[in-house]
PDB file of N, CA and C in Angstrom:
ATOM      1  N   UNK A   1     -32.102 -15.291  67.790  1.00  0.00           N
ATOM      2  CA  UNK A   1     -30.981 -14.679  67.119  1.00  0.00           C
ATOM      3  C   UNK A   1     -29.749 -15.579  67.227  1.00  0.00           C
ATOM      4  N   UNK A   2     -29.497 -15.911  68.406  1.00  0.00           N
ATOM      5  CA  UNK A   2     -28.397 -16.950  68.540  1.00  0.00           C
ATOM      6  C   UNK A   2     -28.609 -18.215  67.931  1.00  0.00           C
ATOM      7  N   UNK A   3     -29.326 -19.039  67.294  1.00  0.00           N
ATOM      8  CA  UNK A   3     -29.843 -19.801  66.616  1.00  0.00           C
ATOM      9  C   UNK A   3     -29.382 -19.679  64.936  1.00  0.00           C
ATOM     10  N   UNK A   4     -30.175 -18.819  64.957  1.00  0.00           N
ATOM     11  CA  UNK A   4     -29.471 -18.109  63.714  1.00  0.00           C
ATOM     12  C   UNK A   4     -28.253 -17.594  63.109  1.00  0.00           C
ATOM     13  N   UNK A   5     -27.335 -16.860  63.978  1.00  0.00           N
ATOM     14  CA  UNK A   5     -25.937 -17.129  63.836  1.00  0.00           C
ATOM     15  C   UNK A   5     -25.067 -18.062  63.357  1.00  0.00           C
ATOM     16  N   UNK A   6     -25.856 -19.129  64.745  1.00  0.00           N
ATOM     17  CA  UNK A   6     -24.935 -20.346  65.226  1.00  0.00           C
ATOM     18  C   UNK A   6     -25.579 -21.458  63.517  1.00  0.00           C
ATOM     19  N   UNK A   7     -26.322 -21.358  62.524  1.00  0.00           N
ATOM     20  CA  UNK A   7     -26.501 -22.155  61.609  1.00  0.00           C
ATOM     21  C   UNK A   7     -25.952 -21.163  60.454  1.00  0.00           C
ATOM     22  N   UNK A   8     -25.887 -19.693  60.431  1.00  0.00           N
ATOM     23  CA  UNK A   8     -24.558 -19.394  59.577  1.00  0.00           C
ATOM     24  C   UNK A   8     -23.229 -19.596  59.976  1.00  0.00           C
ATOM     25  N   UNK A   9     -22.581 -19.788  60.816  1.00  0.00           N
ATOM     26  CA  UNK A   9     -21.384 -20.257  61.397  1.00  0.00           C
ATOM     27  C   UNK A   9     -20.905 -19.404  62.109  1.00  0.00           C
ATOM     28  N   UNK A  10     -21.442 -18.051  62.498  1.00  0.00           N
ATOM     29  CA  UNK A  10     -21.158 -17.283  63.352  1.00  0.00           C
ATOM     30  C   UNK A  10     -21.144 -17.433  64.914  1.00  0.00           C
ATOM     31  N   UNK A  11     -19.705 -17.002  66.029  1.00  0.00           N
ATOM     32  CA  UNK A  11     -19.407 -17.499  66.858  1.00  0.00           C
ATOM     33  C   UNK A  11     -19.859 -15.722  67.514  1.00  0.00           C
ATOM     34  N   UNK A  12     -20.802 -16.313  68.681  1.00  0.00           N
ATOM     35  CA  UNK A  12     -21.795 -15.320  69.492  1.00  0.00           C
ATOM     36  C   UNK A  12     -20.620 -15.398  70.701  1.00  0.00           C
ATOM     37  N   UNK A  13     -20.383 -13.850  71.484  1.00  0.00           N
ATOM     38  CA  UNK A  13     -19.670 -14.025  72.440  1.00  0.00           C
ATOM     39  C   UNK A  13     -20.404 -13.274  73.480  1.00  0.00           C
ATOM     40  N   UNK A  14     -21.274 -13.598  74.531  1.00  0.00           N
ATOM     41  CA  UNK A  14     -21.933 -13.090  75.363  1.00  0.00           C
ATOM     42  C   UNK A  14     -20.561 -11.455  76.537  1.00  0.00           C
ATOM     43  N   UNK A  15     -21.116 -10.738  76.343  1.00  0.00           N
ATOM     44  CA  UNK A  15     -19.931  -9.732  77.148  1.00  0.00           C
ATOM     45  C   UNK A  15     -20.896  -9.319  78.323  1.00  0.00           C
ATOM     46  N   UNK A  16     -20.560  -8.849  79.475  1.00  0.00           N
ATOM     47  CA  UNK A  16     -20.759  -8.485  80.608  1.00  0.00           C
ATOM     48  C   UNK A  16     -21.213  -9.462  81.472  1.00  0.00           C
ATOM     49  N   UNK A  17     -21.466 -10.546  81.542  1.00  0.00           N
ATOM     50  CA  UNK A  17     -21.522 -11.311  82.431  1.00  0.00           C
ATOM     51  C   UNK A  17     -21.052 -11.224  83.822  1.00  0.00           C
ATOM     52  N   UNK A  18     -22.104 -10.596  84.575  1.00  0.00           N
ATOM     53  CA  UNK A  18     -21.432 -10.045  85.967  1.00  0.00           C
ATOM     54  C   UNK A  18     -22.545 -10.991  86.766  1.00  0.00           C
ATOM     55  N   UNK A  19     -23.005 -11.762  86.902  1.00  0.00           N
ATOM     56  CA  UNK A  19     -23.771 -13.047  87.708  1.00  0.00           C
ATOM     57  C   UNK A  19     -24.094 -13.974  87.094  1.00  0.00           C
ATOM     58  N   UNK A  20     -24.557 -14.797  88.215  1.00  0.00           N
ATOM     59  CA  UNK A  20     -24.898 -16.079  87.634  1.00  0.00           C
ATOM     60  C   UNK A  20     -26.148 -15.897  87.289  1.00  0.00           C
ATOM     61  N   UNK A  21     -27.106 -15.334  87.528  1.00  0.00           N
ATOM     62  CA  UNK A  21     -28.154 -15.008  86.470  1.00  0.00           C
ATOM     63  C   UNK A  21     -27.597 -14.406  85.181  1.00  0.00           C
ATOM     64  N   UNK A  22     -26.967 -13.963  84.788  1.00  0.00           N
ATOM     65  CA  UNK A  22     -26.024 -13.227  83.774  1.00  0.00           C
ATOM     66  C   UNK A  22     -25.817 -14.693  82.766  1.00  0.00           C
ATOM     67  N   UNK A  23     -25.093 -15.491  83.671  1.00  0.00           N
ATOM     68  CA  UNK A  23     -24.963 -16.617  83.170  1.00  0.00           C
ATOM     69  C   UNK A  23     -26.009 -17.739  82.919  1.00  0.00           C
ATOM     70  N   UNK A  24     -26.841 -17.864  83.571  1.00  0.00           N
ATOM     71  CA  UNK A  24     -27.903 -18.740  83.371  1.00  0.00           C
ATOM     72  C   UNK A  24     -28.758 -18.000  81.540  1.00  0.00           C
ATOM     73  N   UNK A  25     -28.665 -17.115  81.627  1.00  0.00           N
ATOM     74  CA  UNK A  25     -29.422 -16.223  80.460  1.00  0.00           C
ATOM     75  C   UNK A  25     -28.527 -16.746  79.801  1.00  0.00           C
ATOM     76  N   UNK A  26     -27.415 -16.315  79.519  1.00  0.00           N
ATOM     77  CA  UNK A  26     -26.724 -17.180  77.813  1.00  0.00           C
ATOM     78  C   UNK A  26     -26.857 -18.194  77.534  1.00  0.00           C
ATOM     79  N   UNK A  27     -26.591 -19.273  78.888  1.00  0.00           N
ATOM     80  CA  UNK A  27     -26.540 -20.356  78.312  1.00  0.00           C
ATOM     81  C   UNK A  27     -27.959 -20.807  78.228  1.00  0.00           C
ATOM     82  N   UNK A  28     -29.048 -19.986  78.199  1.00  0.00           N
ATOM     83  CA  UNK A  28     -30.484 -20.416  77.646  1.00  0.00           C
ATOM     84  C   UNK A  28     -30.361 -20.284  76.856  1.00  0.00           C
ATOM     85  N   UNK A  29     -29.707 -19.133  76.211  1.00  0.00           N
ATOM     86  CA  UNK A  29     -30.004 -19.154  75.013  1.00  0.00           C
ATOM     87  C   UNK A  29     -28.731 -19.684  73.951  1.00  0.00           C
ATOM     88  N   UNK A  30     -28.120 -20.685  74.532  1.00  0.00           N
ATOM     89  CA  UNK A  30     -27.197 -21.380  73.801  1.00  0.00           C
ATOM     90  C   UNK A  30     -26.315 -20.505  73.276  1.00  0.00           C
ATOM     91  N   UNK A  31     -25.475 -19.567  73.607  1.00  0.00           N
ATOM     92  CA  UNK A  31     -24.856 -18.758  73.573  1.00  0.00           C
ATOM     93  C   UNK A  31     -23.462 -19.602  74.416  1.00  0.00           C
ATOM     94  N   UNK A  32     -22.236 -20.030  73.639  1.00  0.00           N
ATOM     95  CA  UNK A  32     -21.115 -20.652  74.191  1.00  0.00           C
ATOM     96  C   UNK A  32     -19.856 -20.172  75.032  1.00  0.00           C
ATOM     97  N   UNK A  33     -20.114 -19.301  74.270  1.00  0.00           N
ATOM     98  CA  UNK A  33     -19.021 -18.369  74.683  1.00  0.00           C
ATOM     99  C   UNK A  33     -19.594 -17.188  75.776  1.00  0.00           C
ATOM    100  N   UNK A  34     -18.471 -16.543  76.556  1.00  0.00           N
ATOM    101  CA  UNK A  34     -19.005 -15.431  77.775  1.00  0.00           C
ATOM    102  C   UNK A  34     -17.661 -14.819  77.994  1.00  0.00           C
ATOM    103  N   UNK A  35     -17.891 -13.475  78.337  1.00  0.00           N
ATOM    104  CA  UNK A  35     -16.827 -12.710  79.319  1.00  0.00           C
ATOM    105  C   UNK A  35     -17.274 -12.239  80.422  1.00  0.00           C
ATOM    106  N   UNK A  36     -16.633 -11.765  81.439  1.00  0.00           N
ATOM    107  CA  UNK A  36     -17.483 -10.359  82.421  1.00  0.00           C
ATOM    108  C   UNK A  36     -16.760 -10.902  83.243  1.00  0.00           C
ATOM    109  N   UNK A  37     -17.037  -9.754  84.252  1.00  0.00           N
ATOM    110  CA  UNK A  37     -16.668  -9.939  85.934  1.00  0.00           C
ATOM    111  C   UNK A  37     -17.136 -11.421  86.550  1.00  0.00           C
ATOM    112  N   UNK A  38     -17.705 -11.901  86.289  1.00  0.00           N
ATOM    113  CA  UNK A  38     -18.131 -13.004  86.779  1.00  0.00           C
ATOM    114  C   UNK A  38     -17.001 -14.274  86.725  1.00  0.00           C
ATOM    115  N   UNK A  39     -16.245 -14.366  85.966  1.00  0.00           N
ATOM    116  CA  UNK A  39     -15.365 -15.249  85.346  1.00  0.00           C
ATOM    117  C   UNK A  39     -14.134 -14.563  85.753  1.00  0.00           C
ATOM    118  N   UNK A  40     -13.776 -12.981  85.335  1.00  0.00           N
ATOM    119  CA  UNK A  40     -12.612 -12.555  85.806  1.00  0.00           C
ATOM    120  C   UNK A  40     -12.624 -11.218  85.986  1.00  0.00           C
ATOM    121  N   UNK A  41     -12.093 -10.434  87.104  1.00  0.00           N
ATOM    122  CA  UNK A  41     -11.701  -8.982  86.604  1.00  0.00           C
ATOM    123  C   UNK A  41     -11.254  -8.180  85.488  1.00  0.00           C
ATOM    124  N   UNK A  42     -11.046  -6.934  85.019  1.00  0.00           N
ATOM    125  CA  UNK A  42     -10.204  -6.543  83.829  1.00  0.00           C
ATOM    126  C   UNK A  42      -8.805  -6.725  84.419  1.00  0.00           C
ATOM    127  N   UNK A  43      -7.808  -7.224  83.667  1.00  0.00           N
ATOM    128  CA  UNK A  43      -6.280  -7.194  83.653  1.00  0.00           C
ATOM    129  C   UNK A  43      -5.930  -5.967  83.183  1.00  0.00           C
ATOM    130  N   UNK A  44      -4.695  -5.214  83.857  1.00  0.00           N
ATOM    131  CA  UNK A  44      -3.730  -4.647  83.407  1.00  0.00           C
ATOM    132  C   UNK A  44      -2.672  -5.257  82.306  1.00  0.00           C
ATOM    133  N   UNK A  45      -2.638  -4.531  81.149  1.00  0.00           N
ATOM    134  CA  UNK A  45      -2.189  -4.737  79.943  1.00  0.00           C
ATOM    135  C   UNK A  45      -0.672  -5.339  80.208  1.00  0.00           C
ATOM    136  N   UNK A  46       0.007  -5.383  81.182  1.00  0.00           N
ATOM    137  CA  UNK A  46       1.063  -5.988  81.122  1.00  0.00           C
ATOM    138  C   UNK A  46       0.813  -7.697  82.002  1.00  0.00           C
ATOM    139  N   UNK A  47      -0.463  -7.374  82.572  1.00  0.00           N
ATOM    140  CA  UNK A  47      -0.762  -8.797  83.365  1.00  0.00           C
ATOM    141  C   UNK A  47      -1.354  -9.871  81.953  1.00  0.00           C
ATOM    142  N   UNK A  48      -2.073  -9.052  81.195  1.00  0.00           N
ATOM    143  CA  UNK A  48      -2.762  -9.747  80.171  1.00  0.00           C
ATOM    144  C   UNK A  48      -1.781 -10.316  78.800  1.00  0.00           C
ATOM    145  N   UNK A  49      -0.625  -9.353  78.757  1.00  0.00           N
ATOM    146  CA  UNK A  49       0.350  -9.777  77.842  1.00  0.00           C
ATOM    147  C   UNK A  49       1.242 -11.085  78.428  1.00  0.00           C
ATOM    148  N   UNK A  50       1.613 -10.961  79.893  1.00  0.00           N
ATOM    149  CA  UNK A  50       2.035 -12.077  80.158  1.00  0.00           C
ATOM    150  C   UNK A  50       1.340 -13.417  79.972  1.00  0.00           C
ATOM    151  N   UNK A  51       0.343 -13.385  80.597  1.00  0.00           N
ATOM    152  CA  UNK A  51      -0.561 -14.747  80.475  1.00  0.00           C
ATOM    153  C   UNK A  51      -0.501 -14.696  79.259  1.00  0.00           C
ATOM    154  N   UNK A  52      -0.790 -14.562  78.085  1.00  0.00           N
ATOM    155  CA  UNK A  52      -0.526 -14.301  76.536  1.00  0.00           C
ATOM    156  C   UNK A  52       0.451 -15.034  76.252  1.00  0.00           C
ATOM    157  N   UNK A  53       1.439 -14.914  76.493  1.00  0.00           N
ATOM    158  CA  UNK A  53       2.765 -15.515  76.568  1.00  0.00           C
ATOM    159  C   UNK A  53       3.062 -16.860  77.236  1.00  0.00           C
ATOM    160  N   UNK A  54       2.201 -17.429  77.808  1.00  0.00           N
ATOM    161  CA  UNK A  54       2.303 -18.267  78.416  1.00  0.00           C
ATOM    162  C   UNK A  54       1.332 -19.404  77.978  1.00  0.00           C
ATOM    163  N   UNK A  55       0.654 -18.920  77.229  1.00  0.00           N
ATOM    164  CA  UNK A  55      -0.366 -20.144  76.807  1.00  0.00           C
ATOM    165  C   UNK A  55       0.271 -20.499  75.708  1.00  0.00           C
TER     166      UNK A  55
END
């Protein structure tokens, strides 16, 4: 499926990524993109607007 996307131009975003098995699985399957606990906690909407602001 990710194969397929990725040659219509569609950008795959792996969500829940809560381990590194979590992570080893996307990037098998060539999947570029990721979110989850693994990478970061959820932000509070005023923590997330700042960093926002800052990039």
């Amino acid at each position: 499926m990710a194969q397929i996307c990725d040659e219509l131009g569609f950008n795959i975003v792996a969500e829940g990524v809560e381990s590194e098995l979590h992570e080893s699985v996307v990037k098998k399957a060539q999947i570029h993109s990721a979110q989850g606990f693994l990478y970061n906690k959820a932000l509070a909407f005023n923590v997330a607007l700042s960093l926002l602001k800052k990039a």
